[in-house]
Protein backbone atom coordinates (compact mmCIF):
# COMPACT_ATOMS: atom_id res chain seq x y z
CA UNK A 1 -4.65 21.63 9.86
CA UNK A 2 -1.75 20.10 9.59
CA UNK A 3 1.99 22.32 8.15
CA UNK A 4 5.10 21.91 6.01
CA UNK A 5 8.78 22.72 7.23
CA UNK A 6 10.64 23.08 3.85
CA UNK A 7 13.62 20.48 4.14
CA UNK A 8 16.46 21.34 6.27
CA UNK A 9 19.07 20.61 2.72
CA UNK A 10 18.68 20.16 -0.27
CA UNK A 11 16.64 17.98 -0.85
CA UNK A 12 3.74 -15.20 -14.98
CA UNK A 13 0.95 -14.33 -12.28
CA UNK A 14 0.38 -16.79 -9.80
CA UNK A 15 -2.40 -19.20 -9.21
CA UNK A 16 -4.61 -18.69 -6.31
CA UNK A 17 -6.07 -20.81 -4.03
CA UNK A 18 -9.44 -20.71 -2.97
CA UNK A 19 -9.00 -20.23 0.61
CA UNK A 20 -6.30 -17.07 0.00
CA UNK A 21 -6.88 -13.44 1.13
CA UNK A 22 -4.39 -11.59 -0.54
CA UNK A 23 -3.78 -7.91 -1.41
CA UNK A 24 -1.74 -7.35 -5.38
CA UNK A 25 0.82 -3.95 -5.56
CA UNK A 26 2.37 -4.28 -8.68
CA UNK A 27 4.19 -1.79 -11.17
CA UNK A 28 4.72 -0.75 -14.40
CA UNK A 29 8.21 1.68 -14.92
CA UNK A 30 7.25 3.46 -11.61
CA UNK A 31 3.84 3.21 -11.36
CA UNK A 32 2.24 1.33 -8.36
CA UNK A 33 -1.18 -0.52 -8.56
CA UNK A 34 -2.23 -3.10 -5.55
CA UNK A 35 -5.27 -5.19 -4.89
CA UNK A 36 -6.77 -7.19 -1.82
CA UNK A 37 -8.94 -10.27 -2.44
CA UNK A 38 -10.40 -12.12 0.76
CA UNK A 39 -12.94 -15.48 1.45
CA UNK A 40 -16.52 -13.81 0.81
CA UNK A 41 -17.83 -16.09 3.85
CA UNK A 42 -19.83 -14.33 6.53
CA UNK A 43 -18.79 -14.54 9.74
CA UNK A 44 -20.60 -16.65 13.04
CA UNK A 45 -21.81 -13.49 14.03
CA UNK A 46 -23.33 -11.81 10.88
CA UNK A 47 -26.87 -10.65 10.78
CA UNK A 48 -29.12 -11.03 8.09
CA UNK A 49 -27.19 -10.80 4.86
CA UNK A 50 -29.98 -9.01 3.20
CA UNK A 51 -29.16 -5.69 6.11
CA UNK A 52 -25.44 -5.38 6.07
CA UNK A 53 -23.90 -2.98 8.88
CA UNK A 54 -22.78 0.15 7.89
CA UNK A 55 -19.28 0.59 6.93
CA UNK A 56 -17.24 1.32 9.83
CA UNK A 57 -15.59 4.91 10.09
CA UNK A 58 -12.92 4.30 7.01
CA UNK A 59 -14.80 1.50 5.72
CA UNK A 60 -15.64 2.50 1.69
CA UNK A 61 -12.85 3.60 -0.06
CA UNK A 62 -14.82 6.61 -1.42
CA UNK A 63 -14.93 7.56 2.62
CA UNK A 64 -11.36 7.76 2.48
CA UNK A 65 -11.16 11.04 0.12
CA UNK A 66 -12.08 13.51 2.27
CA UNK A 67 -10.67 13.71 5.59
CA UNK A 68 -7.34 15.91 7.57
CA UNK A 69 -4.64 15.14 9.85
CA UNK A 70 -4.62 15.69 13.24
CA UNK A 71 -1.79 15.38 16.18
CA UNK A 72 -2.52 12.72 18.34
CA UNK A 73 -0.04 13.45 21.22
CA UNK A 74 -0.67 9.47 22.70
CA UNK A 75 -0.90 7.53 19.55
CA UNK A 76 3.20 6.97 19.65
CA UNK A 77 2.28 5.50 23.20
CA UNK A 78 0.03 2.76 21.59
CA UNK A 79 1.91 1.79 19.09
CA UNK A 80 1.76 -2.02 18.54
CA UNK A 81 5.30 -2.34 17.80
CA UNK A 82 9.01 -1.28 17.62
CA UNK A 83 12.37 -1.34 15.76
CA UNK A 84 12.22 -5.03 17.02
CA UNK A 85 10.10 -6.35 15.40
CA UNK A 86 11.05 -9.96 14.06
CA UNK A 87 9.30 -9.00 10.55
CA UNK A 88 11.35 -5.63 10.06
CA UNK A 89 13.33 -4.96 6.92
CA UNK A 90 16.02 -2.84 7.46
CA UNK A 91 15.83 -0.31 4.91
CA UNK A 92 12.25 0.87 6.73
CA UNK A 93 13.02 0.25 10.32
CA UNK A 94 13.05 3.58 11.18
CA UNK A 95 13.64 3.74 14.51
CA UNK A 96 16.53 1.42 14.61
CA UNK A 97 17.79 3.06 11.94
CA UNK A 98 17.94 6.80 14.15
CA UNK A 99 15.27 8.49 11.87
CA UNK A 100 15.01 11.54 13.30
CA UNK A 101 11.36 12.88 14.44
CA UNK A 102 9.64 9.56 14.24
CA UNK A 103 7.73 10.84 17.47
CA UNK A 104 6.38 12.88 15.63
CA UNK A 105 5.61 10.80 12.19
CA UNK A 106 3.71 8.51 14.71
CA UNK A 107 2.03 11.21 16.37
CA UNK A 108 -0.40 12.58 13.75
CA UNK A 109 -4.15 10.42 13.32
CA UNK A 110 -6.45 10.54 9.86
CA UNK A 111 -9.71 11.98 10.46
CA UNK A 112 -12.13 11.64 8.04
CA UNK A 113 -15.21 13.56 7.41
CA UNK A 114 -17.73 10.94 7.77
CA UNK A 115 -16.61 9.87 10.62
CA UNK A 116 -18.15 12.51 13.17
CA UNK A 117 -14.56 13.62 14.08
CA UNK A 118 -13.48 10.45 14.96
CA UNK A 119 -10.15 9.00 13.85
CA UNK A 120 -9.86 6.04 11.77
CA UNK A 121 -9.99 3.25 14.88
CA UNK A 122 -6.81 1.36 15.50
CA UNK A 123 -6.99 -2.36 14.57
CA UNK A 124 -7.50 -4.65 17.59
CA UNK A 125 -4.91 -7.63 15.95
CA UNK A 126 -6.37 -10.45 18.83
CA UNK A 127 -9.91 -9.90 17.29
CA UNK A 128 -9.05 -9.53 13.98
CA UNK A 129 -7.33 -12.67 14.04
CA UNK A 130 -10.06 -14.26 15.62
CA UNK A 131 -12.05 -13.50 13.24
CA UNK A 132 -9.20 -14.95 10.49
CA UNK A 133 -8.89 -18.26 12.32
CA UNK A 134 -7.79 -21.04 10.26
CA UNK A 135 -7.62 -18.45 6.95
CA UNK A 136 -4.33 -18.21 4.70
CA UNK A 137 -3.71 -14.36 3.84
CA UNK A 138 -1.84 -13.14 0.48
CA UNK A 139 0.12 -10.07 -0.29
CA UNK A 140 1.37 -10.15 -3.85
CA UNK A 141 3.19 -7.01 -5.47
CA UNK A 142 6.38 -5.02 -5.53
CA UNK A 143 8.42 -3.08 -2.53
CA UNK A 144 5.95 -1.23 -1.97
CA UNK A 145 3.32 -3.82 -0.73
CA UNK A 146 6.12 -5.15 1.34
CA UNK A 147 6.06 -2.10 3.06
CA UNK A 148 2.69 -2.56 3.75
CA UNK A 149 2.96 -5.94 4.74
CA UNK A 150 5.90 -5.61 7.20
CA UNK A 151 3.16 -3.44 9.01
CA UNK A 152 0.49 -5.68 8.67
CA UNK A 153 2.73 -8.27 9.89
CA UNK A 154 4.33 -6.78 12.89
CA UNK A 155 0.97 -5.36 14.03
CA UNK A 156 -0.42 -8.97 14.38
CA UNK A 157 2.43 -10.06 15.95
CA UNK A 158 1.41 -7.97 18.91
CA UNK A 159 -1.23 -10.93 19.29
CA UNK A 160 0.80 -13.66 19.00
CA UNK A 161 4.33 -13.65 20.20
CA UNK A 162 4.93 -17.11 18.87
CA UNK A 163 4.26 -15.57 15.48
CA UNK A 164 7.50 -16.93 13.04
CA UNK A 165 8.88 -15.88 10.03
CA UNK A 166 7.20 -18.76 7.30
CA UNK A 167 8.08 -19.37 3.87
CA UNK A 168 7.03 -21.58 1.06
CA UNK A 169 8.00 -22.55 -2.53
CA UNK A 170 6.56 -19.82 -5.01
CA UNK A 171 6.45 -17.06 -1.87
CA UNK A 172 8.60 -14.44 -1.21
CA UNK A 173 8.46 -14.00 2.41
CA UNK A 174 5.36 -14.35 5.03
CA UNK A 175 4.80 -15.50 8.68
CA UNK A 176 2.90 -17.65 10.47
CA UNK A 177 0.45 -16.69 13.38
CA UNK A 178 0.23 -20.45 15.39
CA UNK A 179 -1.79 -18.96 18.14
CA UNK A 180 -5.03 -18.35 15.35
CA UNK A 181 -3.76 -20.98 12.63
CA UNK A 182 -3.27 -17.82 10.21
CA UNK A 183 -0.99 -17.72 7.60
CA UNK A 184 0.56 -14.40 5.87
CA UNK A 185 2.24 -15.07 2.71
CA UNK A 186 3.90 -12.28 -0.16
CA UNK A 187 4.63 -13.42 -3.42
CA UNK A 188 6.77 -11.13 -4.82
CA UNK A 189 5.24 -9.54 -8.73
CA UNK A 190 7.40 -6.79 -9.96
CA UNK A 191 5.11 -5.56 -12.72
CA UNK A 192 1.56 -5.80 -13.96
CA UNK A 193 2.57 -8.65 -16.75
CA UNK A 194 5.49 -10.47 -17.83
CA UNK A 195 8.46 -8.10 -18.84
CA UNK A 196 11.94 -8.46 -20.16
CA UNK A 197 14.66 -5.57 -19.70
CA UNK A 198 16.36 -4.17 -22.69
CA UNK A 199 20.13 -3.87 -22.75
CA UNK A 200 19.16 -0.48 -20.90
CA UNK A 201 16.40 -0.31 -18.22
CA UNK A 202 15.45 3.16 -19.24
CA UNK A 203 16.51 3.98 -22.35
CA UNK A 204 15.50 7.44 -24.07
CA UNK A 205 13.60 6.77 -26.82
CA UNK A 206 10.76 4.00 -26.98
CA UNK A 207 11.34 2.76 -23.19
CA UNK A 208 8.72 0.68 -23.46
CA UNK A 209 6.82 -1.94 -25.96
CA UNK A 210 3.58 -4.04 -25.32
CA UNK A 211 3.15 -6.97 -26.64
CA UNK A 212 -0.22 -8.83 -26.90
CA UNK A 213 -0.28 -12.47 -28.11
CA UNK A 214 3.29 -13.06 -28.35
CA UNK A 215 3.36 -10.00 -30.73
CA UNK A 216 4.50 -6.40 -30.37
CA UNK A 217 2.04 -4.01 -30.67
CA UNK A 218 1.93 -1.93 -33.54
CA UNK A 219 2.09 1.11 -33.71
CA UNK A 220 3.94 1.92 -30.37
CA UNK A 221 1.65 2.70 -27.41
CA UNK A 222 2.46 5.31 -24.70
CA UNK A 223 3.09 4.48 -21.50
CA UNK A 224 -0.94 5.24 -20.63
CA UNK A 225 -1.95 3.42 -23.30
CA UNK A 226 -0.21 0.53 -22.22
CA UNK A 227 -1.19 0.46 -19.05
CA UNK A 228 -4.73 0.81 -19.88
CA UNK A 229 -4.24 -3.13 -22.21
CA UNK A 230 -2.14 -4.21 -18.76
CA UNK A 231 -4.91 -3.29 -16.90
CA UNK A 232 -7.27 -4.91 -19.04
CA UNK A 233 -5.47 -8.07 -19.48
CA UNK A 234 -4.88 -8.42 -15.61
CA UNK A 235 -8.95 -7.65 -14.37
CA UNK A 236 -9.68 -10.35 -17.08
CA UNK A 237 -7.07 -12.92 -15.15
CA UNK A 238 -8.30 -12.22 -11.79
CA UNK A 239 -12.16 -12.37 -13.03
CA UNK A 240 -11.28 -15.67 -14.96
CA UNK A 241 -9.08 -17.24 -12.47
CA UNK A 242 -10.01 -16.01 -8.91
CA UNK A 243 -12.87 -18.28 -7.52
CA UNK A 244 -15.88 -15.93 -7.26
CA UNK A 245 -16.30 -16.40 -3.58
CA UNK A 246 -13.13 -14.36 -3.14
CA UNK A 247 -13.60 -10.56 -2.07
CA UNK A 248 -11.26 -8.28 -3.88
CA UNK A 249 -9.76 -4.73 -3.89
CA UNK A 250 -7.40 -3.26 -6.18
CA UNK A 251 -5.77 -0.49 -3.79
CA UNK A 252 -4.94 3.23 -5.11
CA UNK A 253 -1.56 4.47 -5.40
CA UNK A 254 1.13 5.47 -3.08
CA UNK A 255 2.65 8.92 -3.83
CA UNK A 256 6.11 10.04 -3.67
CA UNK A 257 7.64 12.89 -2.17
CA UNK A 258 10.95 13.83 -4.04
CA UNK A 259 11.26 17.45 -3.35
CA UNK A 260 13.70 19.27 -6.05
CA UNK A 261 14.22 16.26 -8.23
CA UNK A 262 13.69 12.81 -8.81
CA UNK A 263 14.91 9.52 -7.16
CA UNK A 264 18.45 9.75 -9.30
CA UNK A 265 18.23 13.60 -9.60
CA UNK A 266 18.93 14.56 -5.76
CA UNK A 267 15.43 14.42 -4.77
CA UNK A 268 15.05 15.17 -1.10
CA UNK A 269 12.13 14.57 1.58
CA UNK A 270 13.05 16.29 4.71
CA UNK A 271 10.30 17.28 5.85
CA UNK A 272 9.05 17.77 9.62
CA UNK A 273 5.58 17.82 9.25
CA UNK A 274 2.52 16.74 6.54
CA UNK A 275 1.96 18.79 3.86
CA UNK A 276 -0.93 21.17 3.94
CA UNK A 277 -4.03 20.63 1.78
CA UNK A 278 -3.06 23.82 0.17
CA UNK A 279 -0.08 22.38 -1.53
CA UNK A 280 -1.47 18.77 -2.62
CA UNK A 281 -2.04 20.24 -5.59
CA UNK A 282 1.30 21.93 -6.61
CA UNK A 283 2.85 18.44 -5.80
CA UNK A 284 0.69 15.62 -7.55
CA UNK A 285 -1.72 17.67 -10.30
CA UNK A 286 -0.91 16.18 -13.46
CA UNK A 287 -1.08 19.34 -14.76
CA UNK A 288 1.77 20.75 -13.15
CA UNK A 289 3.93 18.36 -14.36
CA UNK A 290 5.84 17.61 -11.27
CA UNK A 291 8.06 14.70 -10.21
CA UNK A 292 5.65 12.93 -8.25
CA UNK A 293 2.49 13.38 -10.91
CA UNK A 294 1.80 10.04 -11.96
CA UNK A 295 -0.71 8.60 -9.14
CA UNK A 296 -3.83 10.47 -9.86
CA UNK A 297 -3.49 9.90 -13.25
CA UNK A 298 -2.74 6.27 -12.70
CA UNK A 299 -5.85 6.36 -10.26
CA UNK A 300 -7.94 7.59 -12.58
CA UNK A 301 -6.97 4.67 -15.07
CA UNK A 302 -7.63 1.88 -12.23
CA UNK A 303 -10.82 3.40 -11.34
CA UNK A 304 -12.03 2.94 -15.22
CA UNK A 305 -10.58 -0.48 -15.44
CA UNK A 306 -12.03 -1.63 -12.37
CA UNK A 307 -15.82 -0.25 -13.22
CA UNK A 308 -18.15 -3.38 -13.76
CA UNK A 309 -15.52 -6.21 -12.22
CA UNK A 310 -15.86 -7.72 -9.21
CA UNK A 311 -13.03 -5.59 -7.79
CA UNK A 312 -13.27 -2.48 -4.58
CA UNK A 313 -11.01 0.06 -4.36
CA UNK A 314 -8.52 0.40 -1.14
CA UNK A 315 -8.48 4.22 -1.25
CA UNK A 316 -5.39 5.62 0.17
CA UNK A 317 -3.76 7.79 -2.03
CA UNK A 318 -5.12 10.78 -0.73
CA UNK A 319 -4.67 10.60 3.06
CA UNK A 320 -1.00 9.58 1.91
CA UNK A 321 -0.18 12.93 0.15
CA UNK A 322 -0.08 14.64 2.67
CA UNK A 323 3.11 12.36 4.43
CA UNK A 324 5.98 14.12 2.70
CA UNK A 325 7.22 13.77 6.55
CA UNK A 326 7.11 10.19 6.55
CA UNK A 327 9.24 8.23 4.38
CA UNK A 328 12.87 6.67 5.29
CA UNK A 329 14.35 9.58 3.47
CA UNK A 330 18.16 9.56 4.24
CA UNK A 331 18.04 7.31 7.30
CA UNK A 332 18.42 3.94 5.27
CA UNK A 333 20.47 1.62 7.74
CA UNK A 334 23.00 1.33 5.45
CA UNK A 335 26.59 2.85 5.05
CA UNK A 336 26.52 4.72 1.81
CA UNK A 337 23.04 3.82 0.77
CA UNK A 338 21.95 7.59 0.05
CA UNK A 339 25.09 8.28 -2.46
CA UNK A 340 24.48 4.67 -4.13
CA UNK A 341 20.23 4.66 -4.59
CA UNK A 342 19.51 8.79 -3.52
CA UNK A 343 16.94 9.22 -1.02
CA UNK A 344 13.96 6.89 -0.40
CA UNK A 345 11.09 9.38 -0.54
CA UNK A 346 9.18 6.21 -2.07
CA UNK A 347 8.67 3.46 0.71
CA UNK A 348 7.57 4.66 3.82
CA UNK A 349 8.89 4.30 7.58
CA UNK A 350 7.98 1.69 10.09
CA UNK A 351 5.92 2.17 12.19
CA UNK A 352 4.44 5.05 10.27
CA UNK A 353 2.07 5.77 7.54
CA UNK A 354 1.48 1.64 6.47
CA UNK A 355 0.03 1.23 9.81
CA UNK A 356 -3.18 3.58 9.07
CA UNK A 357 -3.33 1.29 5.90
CA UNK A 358 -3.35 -1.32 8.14
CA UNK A 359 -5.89 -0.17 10.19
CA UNK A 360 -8.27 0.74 7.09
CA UNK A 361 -7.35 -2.49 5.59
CA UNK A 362 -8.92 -4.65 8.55
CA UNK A 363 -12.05 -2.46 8.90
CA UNK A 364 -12.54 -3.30 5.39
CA UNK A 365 -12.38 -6.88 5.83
CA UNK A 366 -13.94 -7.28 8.94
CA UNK A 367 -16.93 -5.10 7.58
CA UNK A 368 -16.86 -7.20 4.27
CA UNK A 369 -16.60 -10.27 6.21
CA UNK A 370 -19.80 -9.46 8.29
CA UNK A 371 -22.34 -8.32 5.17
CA UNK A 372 -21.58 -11.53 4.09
């Protein structure tokens, strides 16, 4: 089981094509939703439609929610790539940036239950894409799901060292894999819906109003509230808009780690080691009304919305609770970053944490991809 060391101080949407796989983060204030939505083809090589395969070992997201971490003393060794990386962002690249420990970040493997005590398996990025020859790939959200494609990208550049940084009119940033014909592309969506900032971006009282047809909505809903008509309003766009061939998961949240205050408050993440189960609860229970609370109860609103669409769940929150170890934290890459933004207990270092995303992520598809 893995241990805590306390800290050592104080601490408009876009269209889609039809041929796009792409996965949504988006936000609302500082909440974090994401989806994935893929071609719903079979592959060459699929059997009989009628029998899929069993989901790998971290296929389902439900598979996901029960599992520990484990020190893997040769996963650093394996690592498909370093602080050079062509598709780095500086504020995550962790080891150019000194990070201490990232040994050990790197060293630590998610095992979960179902699984037999095997760990999740490693993506293989020459067979994966293989099997997304000639395919465009999407990642649309905030920061956050740029951290989780910088991971996704610089594993498949491991394949393909003639991979190139690629960018188009209405995408943020991607690249472009010429060895397999794949393209990655991010378009970068901030929040859930269209949004204007007040005068102040977080005033005291009434920081937020929802409009629906043009119109605010009367009276004033909370922040839940609001999020449940976002929701809503967005399953209903991806339903209407997103041709039903098109696989698609909405992933869970990614939890914070600000230890003794939030982002702007001095909160701190210097932490050595995962958290133990033990204290999972103390940090993200809603009813403890900590810093970090709102995932599971912005899970728990996702999982309604998405009951009945045509939308899976990328179920990560949990295995990512425990990583109070593994975020940037003070090691930023940038003179006088921590006394301008605080800490980034948020985003995550690279490599690190988004490559286990990345490696449930293509078991997912590749699974999908075969039942057909």
């Amino acid at each position: 089981m893995a241990h805590q060391r306390h800290p050592s101080s104080p601490p408009a949407w876009p269209r889609f094509p039809p041929a796009i796989l792409a996965i949504l983060a988006v936000s609302l204030a500082l909440l974090y939703t994401a989806s994935l939505l893929l071609p719903h083809s079979a592959s060459p090589n699929s059997t009989n439609p009628r029998h899929p395969p069993p989901p790998p070992c971290g296929g389902g997201g439900a598979d996901l929610a029960a599992g520990r971490w484990a020190r893997d003393p040769l996963r650093p060794d394996r690592s498909l790539y370093d602080g050079t990386c062509s598709f780095h962002r500086n504020a995550w690249n962790c080891l150019r940036n000194g990070r201490e420990g990232m040994e050990s970040i790197n060293s630590w493997a998610w095992y979960p239950d179902r699984c037999g005590g095997e760990a999740v398996p490693r993506i293989d990025p020459a067979a994966f894409l293989g099997s997304m020859r000639g395919r465009r790939i999407g990642f649309v959200g905030d920061s956050l799901n740029e951290n989780f494609l910088v991971a996704f990208l610089c594993a498949l550049r491991s394949a393909d060292r003639g991979a190139r940084k690629w960018k188009r009119k209405g995408a943020w940033r991607g690249g472009y894999f010429p060895k397999f014909d794949v393209t990655v592309a991010y378009h970068r969506a901030v929040l859930l819906a269209k949004y204007t900032w007040g005068p102040d971006k977080f005033p005291k009282e009434t920081p937020l109003v929802f409009y629906r047809g043009g119109e605010p909505i009367d009276p004033p809903l909370g922040i839940f509230d609001g999020l449940k008509v976002v929701l809503e309003r967005m399953i209903s766009y991806i339903e209407k808009e997103v041709p039903k061939k098109t696989l698609k998961f909405w992933r869970t949240q990614s939890p914070r780690h600000f230890h003794g205050g939030e982002w702007d408050r001095n909160g701190s993440c210097l932490f050595s080691e995962p958290l133990r189960e033990s204290e999972l609860d103390s940090w993200f229970d809603p009813r403890n009304k900590g810093v970090n609370k709102e995932a599971r109860e912005v899970n728990s609103l996702i999982k309604q919305a998405v009951l009945g669409a045509d939308i899976k769940l990328l179920n990560l929150t949990h295995l990512s609770e425990f990583r109070a170890d593994a975020h940037p934290a003070i090691w930023l890459g940038k003179k006088d970053a921590v006394a301008i933004w605080g800490q980034d207990c948020m985003h995550w270092c690279l490599p690190g944490l988004p490559d286990i995303w990345v490696d449930v992520l293509a078991a997912q598809i590749l699974y999908n991809m075969e039942a057909g």
